[in-house]
Protein backbone atom coordinates (compact mmCIF):
# COMPACT_ATOMS: atom_id res chain seq x y z
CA UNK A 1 107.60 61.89 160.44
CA UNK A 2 105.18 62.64 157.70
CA UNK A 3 106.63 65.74 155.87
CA UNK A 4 109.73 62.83 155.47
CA UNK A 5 107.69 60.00 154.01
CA UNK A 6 106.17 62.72 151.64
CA UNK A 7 109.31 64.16 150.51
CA UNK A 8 110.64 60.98 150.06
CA UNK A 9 107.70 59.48 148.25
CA UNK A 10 108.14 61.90 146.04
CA UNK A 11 111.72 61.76 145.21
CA UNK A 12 110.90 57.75 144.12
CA UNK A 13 107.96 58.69 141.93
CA UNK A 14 110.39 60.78 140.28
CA UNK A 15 113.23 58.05 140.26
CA UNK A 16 110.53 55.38 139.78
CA UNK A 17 109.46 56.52 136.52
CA UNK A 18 112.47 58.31 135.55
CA UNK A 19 112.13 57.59 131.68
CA UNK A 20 108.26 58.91 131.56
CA UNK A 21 109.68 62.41 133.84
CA UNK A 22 112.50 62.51 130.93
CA UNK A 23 109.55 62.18 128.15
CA UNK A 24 107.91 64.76 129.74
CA UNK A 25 110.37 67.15 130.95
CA UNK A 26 112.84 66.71 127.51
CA UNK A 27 111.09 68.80 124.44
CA UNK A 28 109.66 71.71 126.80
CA UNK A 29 113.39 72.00 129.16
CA UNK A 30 115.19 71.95 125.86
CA UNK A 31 113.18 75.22 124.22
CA UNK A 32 113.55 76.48 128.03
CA UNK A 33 117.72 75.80 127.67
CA UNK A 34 117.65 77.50 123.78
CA UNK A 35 115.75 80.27 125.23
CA UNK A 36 118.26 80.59 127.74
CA UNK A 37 121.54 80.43 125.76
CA UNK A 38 120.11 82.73 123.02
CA UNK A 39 119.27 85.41 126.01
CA UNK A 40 123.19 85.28 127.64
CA UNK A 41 124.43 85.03 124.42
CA UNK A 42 122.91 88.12 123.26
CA UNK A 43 123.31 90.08 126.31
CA UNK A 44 126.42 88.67 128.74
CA UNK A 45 128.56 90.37 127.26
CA UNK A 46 127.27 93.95 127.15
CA UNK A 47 130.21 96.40 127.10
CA UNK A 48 129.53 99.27 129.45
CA UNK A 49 130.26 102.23 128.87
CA UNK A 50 131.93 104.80 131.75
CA UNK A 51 128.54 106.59 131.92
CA UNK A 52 126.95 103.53 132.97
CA UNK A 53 129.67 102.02 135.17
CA UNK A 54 129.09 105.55 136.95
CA UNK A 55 125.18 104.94 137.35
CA UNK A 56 125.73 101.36 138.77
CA UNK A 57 128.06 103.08 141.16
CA UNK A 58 125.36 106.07 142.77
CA UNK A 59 122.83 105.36 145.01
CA UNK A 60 120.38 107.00 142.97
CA UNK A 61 120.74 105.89 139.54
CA UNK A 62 120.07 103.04 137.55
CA UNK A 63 122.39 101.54 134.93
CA UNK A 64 121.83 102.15 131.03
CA UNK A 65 120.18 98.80 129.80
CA UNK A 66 121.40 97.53 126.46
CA UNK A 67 118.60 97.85 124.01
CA UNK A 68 115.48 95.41 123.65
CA UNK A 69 117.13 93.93 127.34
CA UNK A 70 114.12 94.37 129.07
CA UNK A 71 111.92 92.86 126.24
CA UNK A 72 114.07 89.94 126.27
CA UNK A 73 113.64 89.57 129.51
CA UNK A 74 109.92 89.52 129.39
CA UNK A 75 110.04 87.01 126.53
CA UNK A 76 112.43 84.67 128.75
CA UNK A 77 110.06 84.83 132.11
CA UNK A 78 106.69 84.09 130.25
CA UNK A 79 108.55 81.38 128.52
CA UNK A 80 110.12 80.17 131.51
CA UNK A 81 105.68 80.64 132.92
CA UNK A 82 104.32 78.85 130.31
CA UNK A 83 106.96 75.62 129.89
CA UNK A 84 106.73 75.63 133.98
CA UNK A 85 103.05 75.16 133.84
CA UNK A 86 102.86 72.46 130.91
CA UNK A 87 105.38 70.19 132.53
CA UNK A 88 103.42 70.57 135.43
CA UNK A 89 100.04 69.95 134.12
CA UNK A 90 101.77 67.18 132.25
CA UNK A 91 103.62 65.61 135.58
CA UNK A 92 100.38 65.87 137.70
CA UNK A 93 98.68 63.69 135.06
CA UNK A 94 101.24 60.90 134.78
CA UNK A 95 101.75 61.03 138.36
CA UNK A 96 97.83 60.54 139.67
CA UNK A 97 96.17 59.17 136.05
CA UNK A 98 99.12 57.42 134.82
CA UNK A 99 98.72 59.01 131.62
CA UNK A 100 100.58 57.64 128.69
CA UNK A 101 103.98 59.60 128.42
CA UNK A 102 105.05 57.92 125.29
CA UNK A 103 106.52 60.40 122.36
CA UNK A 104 108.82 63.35 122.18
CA UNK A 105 106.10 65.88 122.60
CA UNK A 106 103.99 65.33 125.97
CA UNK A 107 100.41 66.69 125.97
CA UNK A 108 98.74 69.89 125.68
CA UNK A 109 96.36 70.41 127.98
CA UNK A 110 95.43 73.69 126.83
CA UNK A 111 91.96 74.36 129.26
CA UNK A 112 94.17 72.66 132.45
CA UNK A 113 97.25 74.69 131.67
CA UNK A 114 95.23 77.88 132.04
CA UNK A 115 93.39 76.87 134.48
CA UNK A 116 96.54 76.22 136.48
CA UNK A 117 97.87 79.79 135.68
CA UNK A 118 94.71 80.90 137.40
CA UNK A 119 94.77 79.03 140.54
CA UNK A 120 98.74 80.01 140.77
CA UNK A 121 97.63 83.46 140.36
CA UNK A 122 95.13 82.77 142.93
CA UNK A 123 97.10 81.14 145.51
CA UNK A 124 99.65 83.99 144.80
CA UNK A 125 96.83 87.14 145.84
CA UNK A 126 95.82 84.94 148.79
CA UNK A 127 99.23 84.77 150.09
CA UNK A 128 100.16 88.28 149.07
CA UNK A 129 97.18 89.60 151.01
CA UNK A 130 97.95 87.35 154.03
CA UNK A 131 102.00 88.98 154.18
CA UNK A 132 100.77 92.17 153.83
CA UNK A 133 98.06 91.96 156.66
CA UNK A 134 101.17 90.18 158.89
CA UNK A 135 103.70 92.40 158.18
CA UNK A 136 101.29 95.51 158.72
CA UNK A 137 100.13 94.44 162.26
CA UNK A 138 103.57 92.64 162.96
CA UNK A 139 106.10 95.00 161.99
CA UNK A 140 105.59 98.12 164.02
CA UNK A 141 105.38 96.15 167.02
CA UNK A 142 107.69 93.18 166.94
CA UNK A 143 109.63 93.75 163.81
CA UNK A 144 112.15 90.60 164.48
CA UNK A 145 109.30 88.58 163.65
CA UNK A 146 107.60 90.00 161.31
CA UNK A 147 109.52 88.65 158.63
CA UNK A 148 109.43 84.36 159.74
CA UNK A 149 105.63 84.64 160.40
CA UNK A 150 104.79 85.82 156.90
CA UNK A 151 107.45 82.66 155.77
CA UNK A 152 105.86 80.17 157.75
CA UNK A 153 102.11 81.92 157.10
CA UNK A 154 103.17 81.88 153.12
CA UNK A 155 104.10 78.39 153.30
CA UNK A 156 101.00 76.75 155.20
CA UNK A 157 98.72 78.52 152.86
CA UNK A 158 100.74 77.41 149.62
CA UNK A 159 100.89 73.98 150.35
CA UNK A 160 97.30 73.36 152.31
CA UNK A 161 95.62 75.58 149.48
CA UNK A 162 97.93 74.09 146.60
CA UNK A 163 96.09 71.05 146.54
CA UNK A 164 93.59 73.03 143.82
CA UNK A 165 96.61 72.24 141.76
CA UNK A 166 96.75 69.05 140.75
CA UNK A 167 93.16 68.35 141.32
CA UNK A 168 93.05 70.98 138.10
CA UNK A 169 95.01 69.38 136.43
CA UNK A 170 93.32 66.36 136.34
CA UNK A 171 89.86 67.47 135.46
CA UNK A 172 89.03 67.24 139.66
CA UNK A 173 88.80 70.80 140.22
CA UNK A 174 88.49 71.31 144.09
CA UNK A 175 88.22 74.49 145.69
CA UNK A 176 90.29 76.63 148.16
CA UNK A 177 87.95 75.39 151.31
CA UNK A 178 87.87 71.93 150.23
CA UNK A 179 92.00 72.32 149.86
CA UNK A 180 91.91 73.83 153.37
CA UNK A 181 89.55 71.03 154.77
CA UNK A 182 91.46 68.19 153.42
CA UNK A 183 94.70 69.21 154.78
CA UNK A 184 93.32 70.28 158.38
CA UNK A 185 95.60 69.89 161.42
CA UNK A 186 98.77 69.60 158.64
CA UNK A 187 100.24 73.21 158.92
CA UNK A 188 103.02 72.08 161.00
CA UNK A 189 103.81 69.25 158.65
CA UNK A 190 103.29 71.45 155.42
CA UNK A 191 106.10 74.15 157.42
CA UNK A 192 108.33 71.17 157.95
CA UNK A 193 108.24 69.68 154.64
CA UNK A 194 108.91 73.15 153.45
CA UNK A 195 112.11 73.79 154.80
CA UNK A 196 113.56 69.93 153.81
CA UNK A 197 112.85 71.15 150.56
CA UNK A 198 114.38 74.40 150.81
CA UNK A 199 117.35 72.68 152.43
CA UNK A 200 117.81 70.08 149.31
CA UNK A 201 117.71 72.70 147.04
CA UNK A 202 120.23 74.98 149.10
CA UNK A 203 122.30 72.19 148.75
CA UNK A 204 122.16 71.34 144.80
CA UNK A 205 123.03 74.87 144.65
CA UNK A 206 126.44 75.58 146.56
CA UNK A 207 128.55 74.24 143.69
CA UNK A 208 127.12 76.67 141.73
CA UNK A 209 127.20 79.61 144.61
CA UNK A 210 130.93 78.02 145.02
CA UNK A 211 131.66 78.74 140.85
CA UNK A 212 130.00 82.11 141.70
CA UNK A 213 132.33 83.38 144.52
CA UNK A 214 135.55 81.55 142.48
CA UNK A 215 134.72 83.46 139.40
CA UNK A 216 134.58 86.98 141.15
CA UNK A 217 132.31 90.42 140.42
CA UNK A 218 129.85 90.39 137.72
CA UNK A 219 131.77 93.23 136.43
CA UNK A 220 135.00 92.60 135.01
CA UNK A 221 137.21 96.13 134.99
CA UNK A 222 137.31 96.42 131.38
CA UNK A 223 133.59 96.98 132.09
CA UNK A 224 132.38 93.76 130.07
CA UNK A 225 129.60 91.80 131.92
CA UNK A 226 130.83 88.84 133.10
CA UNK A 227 129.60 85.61 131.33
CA UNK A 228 128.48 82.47 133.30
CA UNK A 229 130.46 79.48 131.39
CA UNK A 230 128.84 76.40 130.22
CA UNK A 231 129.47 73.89 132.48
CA UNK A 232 127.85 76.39 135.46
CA UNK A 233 125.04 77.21 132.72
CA UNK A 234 123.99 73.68 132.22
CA UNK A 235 124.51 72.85 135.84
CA UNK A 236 122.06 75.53 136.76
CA UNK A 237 119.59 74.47 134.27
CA UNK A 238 119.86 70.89 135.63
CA UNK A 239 118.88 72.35 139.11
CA UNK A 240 116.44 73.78 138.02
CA UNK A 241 114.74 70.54 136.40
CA UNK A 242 115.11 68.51 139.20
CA UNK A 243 113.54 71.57 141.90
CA UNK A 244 110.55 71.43 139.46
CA UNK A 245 110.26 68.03 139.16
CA UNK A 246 110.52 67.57 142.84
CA UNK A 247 107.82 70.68 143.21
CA UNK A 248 105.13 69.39 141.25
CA UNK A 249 105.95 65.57 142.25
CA UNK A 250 105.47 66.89 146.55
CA UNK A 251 101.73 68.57 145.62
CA UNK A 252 100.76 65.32 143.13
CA UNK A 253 101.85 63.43 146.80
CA UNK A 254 100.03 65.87 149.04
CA UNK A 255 97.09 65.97 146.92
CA UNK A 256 96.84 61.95 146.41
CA UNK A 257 97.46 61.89 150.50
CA UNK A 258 94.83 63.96 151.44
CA UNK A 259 92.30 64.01 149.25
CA UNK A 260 92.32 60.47 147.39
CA UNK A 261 93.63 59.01 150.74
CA UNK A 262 96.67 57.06 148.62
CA UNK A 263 99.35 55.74 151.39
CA UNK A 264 102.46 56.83 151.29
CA UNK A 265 104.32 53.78 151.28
């Protein structure tokens, strides 16, 4: 089965070259992890008061955020953005240029970095448009399926048209027809591959959905936020390395597959 040999192909570039994916991944994960600690440091523990215990509570209110939460926040997803796309850009290039990965701090690719923001942002309209158009002549109709069309619709076009990815990233630029053309006749592969994915990372994450249920409401009734410990903190963070890793190593594969015709084996 071909979504198989690609998932598996790349699982062993990752274990393959494990020591240039740690070179790479290390310096950028570890501000990542900092950025992390600092944020559930500074705001698990947020005492409630009874006014906002009430909010959370009514249908129609929202809870009283803790001051500068919400900026925080911000800070921590275009952090989270930016690190994301420069182990990426960084990956792709070891992966299909064999790029040197020697050092603590891997490369800056400032141009490819933002040209991979754009192409995410891209892919991300072109999918958005596509659900919306699905959902809008599916859901009136035949509502039960509105919803797994759009998944299956939103998967097809992210892998077929994430080709433009990688090929960015290496100074190949394609674009979205090419991406389509090279990975004609592949949608049912592409769907397939999808959910093995989605199924590995369901399970790296039950101990922590286990940890989760064990540790109870996110509430305590003192009204204290609860506070994720450190071993379910650093296991989450972990999960998170490898699901990115994996990520970006499947569209390096897809992309070397289909449009540099590299065999799988």
């Amino acid at each position: 089965m071909l979504s198989w040999k690609i998932f598996m192909r790349a699982v062993r570039v990752i274990l393959d070259d494990i020591g240039a994916a740690l070179r790479v991944t290390a310096l950028p994960y570890a501000i990542l992890v900092v950025a992390s600690v600092w944020f559930i440091s500074a705001y698990g523990q947020h005492s409630l008061t009874e006014l906002e215990l009430t909010a959370m509570g009514e249908g129609d209110a929202a809870p009283i955020l803790p001051d500068g939460f919400l900026a925080a926040s911000l800070a921590v997803v275009l952090l989270q953005a930016a690190i994301s796309i420069w182990i990426a850009v960084a990956w792709h290039r070891r992966v299909l240029l064999q790029e040197s990965a020697e050092g603590v701090v891997p490369p800056v690719h400032g141009g490819q970095m933002l040209g991979y923001l754009g192409r995410s942002i891209l892919i991300g309209l072109i999918v958005a448009a596509v659900s919306v158009a699905i959902l809008v002549a599916l859901a009136p109709i035949v509502p039960v399926l509105a919803s797994p069309a759009v998944f299956i619709v939103a998967v097809i076009i992210f892998y077929r048209l994430g080709l433009i990815l990688p090929a960015g990233a290496i100074g190949k630029p394609i674009t979205v027809g090419e991406a389509w053309t090279a990975t004609k006749g592949q949608s049912a592969t592409v769907v397939l591959l999808a959910l093995l994915t989605f199924a590995v990372s369901l399970l790296l994450q039950v101990p922590a959905l286990i940890d989760a249920s064990i540790s109870g409401p996110p509430v305590a009734t003192d009204g204290t936020l609860a506070t994720p410990g450190p071993i379910s903190v650093t296991y989450n963070l972990v999960v998170g390395w490898m699901l990115l890793l994996l990520g970006v190593s499947i569209l390096s594969v897809l992309y070397g597959h289909f449009v540099e015709r590299r065999p799988l084996d």
